[in-house]
Protein backbone atom coordinates (compact mmCIF):
# COMPACT_ATOMS: atom_id res chain seq x y z
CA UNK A 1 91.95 103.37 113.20
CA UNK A 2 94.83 103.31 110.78
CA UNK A 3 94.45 104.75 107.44
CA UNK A 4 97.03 101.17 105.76
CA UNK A 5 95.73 98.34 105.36
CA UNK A 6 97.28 95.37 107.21
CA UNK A 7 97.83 91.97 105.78
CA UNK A 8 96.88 89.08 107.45
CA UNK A 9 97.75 86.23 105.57
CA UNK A 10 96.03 83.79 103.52
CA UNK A 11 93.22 81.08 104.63
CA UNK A 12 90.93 79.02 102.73
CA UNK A 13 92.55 80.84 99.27
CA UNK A 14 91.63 84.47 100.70
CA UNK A 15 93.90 87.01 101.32
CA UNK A 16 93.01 88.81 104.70
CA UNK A 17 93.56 92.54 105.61
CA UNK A 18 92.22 94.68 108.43
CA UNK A 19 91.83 98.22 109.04
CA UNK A 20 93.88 98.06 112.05
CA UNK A 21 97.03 95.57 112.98
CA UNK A 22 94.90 95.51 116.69
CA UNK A 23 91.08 94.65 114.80
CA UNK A 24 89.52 91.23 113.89
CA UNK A 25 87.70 93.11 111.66
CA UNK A 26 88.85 92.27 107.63
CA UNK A 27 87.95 94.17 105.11
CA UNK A 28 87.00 91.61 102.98
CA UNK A 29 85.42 88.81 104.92
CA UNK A 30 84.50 85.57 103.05
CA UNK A 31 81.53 86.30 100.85
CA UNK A 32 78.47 85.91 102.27
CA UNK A 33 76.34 84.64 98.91
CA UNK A 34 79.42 82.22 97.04
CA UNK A 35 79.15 82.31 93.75
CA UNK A 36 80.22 80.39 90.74
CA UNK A 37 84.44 81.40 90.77
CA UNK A 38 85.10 84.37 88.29
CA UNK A 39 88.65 84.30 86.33
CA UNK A 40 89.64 87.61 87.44
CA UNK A 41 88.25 88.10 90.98
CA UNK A 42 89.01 91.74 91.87
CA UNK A 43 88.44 91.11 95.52
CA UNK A 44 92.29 89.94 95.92
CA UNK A 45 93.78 93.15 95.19
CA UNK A 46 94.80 95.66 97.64
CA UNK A 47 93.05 99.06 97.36
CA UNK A 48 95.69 101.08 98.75
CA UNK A 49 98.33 99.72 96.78
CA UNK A 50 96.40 100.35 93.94
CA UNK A 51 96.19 103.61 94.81
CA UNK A 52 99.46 104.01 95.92
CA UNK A 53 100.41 102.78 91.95
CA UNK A 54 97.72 104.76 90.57
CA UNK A 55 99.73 108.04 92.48
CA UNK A 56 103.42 106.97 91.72
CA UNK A 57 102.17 106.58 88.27
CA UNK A 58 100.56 110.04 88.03
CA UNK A 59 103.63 111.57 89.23
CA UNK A 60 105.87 109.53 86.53
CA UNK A 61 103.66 111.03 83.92
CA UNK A 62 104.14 113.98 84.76
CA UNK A 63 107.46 114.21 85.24
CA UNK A 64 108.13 111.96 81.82
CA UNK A 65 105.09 113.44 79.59
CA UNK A 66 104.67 110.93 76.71
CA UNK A 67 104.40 107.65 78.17
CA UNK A 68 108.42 107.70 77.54
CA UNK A 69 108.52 104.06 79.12
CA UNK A 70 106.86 102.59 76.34
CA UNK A 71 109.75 102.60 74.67
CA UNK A 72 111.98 101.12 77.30
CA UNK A 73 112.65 97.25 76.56
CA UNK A 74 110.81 94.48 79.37
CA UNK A 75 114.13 93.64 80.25
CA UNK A 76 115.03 96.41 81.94
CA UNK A 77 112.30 97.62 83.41
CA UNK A 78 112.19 94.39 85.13
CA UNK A 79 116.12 95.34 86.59
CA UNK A 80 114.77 98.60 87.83
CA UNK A 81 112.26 96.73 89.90
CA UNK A 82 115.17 94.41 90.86
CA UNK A 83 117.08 97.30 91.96
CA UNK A 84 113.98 98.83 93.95
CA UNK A 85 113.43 95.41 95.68
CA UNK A 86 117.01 94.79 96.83
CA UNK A 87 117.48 98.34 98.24
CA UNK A 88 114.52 98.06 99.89
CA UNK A 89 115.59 94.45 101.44
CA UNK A 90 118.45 96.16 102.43
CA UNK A 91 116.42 98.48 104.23
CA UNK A 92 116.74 101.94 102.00
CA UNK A 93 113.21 103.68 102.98
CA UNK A 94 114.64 106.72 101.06
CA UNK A 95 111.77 106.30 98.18
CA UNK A 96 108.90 103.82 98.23
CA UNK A 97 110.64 101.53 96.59
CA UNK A 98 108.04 98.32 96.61
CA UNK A 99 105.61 100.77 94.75
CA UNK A 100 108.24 102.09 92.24
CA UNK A 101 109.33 98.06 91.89
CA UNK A 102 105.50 97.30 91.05
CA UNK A 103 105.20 99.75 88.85
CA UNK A 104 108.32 99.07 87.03
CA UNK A 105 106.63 95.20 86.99
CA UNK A 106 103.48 96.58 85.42
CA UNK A 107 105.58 98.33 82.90
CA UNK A 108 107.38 95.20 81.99
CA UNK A 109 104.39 93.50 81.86
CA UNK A 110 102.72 95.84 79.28
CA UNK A 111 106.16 96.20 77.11
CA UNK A 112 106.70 92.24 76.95
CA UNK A 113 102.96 92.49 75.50
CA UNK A 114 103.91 94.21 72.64
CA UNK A 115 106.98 92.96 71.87
């Protein structure tokens, strides 16, 4: 079995991922005991990209102690994640681009915020 998780599409508002792009087998199923719908339902994210943001992150901090993007303005952060997501379209697998893009999103997000 692979170690990535592999999307599956959507279905009855769930999004599906396997272990393996072979397996039937998702890792999260429908629930087995519904239950009243929550406003934040963790379930939907990926954990590997989280990880994968969680590790890109780590590595930004410590190669730009200070939390130096704070002061970077929404606007272009959200260009850097533009430029990330069109060299990656274009096919650039030189740096993991849609993980530096979502970071650069989640750093947009957090600067609009406060502004």
């Amino acid at each position: 079995m692979g170690d990535k998780n592999f999307f599956r599409g959507i279905s009855d508002g769930y999004i599906r991922f396997t272990l393996d792009p072979d397996s039937t087998e998702e890792l999260n199923p429908e629930p087995e005991y519904p239950q009243d719908e929550e406003p934040n339902e963790y379930r939907y994210l990926s954990p590997a990209w989280l990880d994968a943001l969680a590790e890109g992150l780590t590595a930004g901090a410590a190669k730009h102690p200070g939390a130096t993007w704070r002061k970077i303005p929404c606007r272009e952060h959200l260009f850097r994640a533009l430029r990330h997501i069109i060299m990656y379209l274009k096919g650039d697998r030189s740096e993991k681009h849609l993980v530096n893009a979502s970071m650069r999103l989640m750093m947009a997000f957090e600067t609009e915020a406060g502004q």
